[in-house]
Protein backbone atom coordinates (compact mmCIF):
# COMPACT_ATOMS: atom_id res chain seq x y z
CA UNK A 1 0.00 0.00 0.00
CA UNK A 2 1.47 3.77 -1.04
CA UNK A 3 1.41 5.96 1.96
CA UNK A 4 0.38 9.14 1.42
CA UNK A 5 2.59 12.20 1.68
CA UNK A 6 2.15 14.46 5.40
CA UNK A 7 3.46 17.65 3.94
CA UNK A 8 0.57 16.85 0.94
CA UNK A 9 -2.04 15.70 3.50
CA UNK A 10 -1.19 19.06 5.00
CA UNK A 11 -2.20 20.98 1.84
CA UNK A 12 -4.99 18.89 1.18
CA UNK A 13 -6.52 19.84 4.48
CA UNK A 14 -5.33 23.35 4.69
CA UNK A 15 -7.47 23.66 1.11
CA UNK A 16 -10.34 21.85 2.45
CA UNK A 17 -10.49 24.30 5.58
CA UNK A 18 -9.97 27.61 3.37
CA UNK A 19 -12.80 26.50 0.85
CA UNK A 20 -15.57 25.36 2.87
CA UNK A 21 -15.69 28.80 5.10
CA UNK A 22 -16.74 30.98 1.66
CA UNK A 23 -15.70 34.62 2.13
CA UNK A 24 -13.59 34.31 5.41
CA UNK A 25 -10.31 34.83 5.69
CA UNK A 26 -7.77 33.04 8.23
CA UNK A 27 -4.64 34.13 9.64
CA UNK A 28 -1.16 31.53 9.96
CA UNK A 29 -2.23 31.22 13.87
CA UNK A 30 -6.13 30.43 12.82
CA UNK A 31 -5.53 27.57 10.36
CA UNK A 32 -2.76 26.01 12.62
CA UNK A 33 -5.45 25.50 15.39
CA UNK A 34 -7.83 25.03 12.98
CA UNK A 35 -6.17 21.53 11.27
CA UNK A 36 -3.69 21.10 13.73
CA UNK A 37 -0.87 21.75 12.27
CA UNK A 38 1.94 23.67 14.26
CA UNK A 39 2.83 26.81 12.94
CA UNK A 40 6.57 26.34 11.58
CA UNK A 41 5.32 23.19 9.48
CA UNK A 42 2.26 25.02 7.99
CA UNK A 43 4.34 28.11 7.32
CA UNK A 44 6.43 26.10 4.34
CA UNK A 45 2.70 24.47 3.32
CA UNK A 46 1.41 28.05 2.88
CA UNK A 47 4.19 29.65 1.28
CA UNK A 48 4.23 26.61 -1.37
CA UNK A 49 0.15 27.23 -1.79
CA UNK A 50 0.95 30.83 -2.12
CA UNK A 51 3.30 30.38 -4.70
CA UNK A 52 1.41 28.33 -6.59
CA UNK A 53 -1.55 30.95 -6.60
CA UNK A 54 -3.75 28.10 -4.21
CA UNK A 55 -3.96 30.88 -1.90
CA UNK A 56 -3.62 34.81 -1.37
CA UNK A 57 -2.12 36.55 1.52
CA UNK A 58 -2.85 39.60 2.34
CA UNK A 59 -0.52 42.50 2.97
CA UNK A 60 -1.65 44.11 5.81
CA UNK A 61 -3.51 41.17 8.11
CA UNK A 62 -1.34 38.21 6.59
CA UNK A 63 -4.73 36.22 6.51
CA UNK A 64 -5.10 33.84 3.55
CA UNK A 65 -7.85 33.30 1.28
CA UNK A 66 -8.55 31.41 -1.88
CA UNK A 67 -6.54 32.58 -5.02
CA UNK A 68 -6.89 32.51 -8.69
CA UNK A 69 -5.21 29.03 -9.58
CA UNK A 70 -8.59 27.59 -7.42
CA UNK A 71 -10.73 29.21 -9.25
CA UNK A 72 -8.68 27.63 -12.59
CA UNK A 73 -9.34 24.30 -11.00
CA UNK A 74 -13.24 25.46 -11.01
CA UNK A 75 -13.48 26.45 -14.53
CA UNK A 76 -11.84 23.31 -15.57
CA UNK A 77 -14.11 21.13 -13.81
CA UNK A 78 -16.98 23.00 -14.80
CA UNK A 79 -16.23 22.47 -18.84
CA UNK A 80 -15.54 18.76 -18.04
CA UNK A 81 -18.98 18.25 -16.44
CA UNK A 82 -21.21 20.98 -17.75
CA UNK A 83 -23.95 19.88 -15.36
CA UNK A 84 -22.15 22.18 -13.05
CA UNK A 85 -22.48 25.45 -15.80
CA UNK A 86 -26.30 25.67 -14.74
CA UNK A 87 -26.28 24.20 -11.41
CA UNK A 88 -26.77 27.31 -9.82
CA UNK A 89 -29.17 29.08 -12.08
CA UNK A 90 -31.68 25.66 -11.85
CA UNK A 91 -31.37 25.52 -8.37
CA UNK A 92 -32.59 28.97 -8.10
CA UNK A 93 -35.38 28.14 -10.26
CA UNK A 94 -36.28 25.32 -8.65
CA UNK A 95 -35.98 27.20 -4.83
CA UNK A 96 -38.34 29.99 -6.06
CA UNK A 97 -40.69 27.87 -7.61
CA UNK A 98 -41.05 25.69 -4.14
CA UNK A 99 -40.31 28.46 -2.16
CA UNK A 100 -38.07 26.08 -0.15
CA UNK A 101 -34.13 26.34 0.25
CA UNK A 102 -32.80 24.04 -2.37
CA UNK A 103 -28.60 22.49 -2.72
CA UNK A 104 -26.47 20.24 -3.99
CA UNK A 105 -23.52 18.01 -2.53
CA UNK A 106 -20.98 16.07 -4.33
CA UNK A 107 -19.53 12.41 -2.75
CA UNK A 108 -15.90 12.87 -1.81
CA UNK A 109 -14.33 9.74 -0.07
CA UNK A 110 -16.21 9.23 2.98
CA UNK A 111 -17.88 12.63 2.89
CA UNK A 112 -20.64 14.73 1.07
CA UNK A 113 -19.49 18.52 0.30
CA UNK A 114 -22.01 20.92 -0.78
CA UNK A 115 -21.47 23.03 -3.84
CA UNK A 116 -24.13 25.37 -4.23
CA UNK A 117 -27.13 26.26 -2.83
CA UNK A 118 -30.40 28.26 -3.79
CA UNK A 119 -33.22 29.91 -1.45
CA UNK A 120 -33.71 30.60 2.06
CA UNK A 121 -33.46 27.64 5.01
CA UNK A 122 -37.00 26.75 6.36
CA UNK A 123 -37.43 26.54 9.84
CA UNK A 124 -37.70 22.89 9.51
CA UNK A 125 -33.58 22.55 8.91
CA UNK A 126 -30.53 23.42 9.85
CA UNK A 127 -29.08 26.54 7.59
CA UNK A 128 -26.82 25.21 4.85
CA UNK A 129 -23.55 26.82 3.15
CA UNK A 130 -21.34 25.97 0.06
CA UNK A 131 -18.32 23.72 1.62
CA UNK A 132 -20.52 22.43 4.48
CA UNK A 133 -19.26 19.04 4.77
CA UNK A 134 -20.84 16.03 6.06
CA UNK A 135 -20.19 12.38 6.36
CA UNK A 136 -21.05 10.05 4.05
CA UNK A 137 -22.53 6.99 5.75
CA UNK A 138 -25.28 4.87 5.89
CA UNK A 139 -28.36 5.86 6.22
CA UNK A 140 -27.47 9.30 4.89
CA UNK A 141 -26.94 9.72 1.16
CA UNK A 142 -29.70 7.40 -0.64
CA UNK A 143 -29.23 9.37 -3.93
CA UNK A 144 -25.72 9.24 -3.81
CA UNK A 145 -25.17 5.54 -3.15
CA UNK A 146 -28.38 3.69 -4.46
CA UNK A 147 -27.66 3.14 -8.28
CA UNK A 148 -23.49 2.38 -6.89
CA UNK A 149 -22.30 -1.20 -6.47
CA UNK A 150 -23.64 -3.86 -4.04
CA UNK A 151 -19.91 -3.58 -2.97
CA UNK A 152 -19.72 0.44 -2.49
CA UNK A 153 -22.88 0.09 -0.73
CA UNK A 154 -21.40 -2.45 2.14
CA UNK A 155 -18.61 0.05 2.25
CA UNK A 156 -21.03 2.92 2.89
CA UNK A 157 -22.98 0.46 5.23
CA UNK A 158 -19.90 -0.69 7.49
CA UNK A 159 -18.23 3.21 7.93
CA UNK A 160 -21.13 3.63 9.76
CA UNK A 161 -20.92 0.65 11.83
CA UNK A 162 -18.68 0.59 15.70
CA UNK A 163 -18.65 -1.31 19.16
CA UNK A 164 -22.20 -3.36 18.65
CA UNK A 165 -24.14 -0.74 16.58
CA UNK A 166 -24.56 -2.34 13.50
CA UNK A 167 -27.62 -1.41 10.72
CA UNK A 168 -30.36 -3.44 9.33
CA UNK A 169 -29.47 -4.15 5.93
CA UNK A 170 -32.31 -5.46 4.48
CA UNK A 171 -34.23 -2.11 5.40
CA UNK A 172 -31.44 -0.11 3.97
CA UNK A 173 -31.43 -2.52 0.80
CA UNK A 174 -35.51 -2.23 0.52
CA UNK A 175 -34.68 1.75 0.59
CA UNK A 176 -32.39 2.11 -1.84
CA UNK A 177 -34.17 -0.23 -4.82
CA UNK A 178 -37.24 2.38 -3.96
CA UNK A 179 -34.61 4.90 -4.76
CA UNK A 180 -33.51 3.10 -7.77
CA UNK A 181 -37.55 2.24 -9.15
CA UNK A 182 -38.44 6.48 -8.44
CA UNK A 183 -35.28 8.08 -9.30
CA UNK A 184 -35.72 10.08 -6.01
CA UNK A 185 -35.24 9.70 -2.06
CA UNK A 186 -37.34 11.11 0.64
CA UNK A 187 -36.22 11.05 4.64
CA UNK A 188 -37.79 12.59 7.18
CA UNK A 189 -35.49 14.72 9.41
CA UNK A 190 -36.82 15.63 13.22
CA UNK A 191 -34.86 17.36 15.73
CA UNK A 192 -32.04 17.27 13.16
CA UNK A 193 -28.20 19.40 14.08
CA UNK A 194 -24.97 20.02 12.86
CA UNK A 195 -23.47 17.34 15.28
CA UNK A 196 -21.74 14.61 12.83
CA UNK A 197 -20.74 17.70 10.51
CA UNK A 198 -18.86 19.17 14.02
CA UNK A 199 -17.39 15.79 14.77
CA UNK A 200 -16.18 15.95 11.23
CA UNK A 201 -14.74 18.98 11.39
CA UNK A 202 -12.76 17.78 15.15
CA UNK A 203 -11.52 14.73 12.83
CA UNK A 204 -9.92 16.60 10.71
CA UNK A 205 -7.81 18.13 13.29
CA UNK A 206 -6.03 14.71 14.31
CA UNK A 207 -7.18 12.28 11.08
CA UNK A 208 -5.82 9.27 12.86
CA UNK A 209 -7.29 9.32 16.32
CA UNK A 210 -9.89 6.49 16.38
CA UNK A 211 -11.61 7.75 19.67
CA UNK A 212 -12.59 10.92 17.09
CA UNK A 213 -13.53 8.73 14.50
CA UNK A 214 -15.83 6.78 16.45
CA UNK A 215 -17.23 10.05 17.70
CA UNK A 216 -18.24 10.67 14.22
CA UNK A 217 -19.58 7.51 13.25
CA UNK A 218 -21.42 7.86 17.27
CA UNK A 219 -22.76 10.92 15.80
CA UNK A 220 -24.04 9.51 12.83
CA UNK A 221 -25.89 7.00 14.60
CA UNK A 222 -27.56 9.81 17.24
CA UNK A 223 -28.61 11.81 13.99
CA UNK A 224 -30.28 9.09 12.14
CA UNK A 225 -32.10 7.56 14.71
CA UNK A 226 -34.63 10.66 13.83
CA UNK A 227 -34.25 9.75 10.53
CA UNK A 228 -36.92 7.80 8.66
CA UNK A 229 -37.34 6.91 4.98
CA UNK A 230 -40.29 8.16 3.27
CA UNK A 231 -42.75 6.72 0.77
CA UNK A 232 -45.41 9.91 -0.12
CA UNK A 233 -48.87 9.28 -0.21
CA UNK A 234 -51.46 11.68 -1.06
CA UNK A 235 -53.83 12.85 1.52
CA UNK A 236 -51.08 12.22 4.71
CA UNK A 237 -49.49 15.07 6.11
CA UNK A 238 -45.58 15.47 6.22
CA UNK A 239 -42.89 17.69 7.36
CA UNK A 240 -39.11 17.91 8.20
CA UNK A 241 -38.60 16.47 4.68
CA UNK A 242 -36.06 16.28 2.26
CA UNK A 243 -35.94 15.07 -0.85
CA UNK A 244 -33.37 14.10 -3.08
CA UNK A 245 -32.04 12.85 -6.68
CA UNK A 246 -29.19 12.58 -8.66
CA UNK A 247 -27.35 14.02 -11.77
CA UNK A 248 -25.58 11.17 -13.87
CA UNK A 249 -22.22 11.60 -15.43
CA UNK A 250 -21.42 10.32 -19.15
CA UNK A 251 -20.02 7.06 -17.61
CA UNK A 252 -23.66 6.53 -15.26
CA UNK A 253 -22.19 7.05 -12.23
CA UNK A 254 -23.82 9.70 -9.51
CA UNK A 255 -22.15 13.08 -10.63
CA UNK A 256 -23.56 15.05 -7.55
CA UNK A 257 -27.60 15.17 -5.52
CA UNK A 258 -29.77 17.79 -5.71
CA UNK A 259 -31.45 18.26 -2.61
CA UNK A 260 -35.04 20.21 -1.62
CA UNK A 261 -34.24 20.83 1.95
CA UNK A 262 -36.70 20.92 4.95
CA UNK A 263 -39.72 20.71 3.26
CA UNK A 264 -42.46 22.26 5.57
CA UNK A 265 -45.92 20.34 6.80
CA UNK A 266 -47.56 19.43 3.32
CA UNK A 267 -49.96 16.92 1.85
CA UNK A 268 -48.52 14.05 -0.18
CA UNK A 269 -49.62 15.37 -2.80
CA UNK A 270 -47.24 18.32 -2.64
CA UNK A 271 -44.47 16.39 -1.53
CA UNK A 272 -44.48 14.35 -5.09
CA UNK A 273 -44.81 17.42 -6.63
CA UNK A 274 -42.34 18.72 -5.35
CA UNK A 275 -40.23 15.24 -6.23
CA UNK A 276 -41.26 15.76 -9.26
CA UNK A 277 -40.29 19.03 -10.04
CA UNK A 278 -36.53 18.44 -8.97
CA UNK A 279 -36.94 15.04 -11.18
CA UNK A 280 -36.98 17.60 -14.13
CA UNK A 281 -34.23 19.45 -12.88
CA UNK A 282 -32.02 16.50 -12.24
CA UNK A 283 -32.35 15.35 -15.74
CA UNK A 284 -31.96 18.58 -17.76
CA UNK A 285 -28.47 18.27 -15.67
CA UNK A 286 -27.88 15.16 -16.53
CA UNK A 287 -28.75 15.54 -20.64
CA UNK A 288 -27.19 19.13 -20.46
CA UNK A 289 -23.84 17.84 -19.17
CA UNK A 290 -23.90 14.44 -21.44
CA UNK A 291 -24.65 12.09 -18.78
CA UNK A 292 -26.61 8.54 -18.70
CA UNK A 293 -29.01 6.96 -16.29
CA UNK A 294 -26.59 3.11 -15.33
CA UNK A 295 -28.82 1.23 -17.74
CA UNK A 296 -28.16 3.73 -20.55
CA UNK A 297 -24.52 4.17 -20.42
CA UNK A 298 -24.20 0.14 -19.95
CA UNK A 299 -26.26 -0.67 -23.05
CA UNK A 300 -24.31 2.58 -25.18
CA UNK A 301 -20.91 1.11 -24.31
């Protein structure tokens, strides 16, 4: 097994911290408490990042903030998967049209990261930003990780797993082929909170300390126990909702999830409605940025 580089795992996370807090800016002394790193070893991180135009640093505070060669990575992503050229204006389209906050996350490793985000939070959620991070393990992410692998799904299954809390997966299995047969997930969140995002965030501080990765996984498992899968029907009344679906890349794999978030007390009726309103939006990303439901891109290969 390659072992990965420190002074690179450095950058990696002193990226990661500068990028998900949009429009701040954070001084040497911030980011070194902030990932852990002492200050003499970040210094040599930052000036390399700085160099490279990864990061600016201003004259007169010395804080750093994002610089141009990010924003180069952007634009380069954004031409290879053009889904992401209208992201934002559909999402806003979609947010005013349900009058609900609306977003979208992307699957990175073990975590989901959002990347934009439409609309003002209902008070039936928890206020969501562009680089809020959160981790990716069963039972959270049904429209990232139904239409993957029976293997990828164990994975997602067992990082969510510790001590003698284990998950039923035949419930979890019965979930995601509804995902699969409707193209969309809906969960019911009550009493939800930031705490497995916060427990990700103390991770990343000291990556290899298993007490703090069973804290996350511990917090996983206190957040989705007031979590509960949702099949619509018209004439019940819902709330707390959120409902998702994803955008397909050209090889019909999940590109990112769109995401209707905290939908307020509604009929059924609404709530499919609603499902079927980001349905529309979900595909015109996937056909705008040349992508393929699995069964498509198998049969075109």
């Amino acid at each position: 097994m390659v072992s990965s580089a420190l002074s690179a795992n450095r950058a990696l996370a002193t990226l990661d911290w500068v990028v998900s807090h949009t429009g701040e800016s954070f001084t040497l002394s911030e980011l070194s408490r902030a990932i852990g790193v002492n200050v003499p070893s970040l210094m040599s991180v930052l000036k390399s990042l700085t160099d490279a135009g990864y990061l600016i640093r201003h004259p007169e505070d010395k804080s750093f903030e994002p610089g141009p060669a990010l924003l180069a990575v952007g634009l380069v992503t954004s031409a290879q998967h053009r889904s992401f050229e209208r992201l934002g204006e559909e999402l806003k389209q979609l947010s005013d049209t349900v009058e609900i906050e609306c977003f979208a996350t992307v699957a990175v490793g073990d975590q989901t990261v959002v990347v934009a985000e439409a609309g003002r939070p209902s008070s039936y959620s928890p206020a969501i930003r562009v680089g809020f991070r959160h981790p990716f393990m069963a039972p959270i992410g049904h429209a990232h990780i139904a239409w993957d692998s029976p293997a990828e799904i164990e994975d997602w299954i067992k990082r969510a797993e510790y001590g003698d809390y284990k998950l039923n997966r035949d419930e979890i299995n019965e979930e995601l082929a509804i995902t699969r047969a409707q193209g969309f997930a809906v969960v019911r969140y009550k009493n939800v909170d930031f705490r497995p995002s916060t427990a990700l965030e103390t991770l990343a501080e000291r990556p290899r300390d298993r007490k703090r990765h069973d804290a996350v996984k511990a917090a996983v498992a206190n957040f989705s126990s007031n979590l509960k899968f949702v099949q619509p029907k018209a004439g019940r009344q819902y709330e707390s909702l959120n409902i998702s679906a994803p955008v397909f890349s050209p090889q019909g794999k999940v590109l990112m999830s769109a995401v209707i978030n905290g939908v307020p007390r509604v009929d059924g009726r609404d709530v499919l409605a609603h499902a079927e309103r980001l349905l529309q939006m979900t595909r015109l990303l996937t056909k705008f940025g040349g992508g393929q439901p699995p069964k498509e891109a198998r049969r075109n290969r």
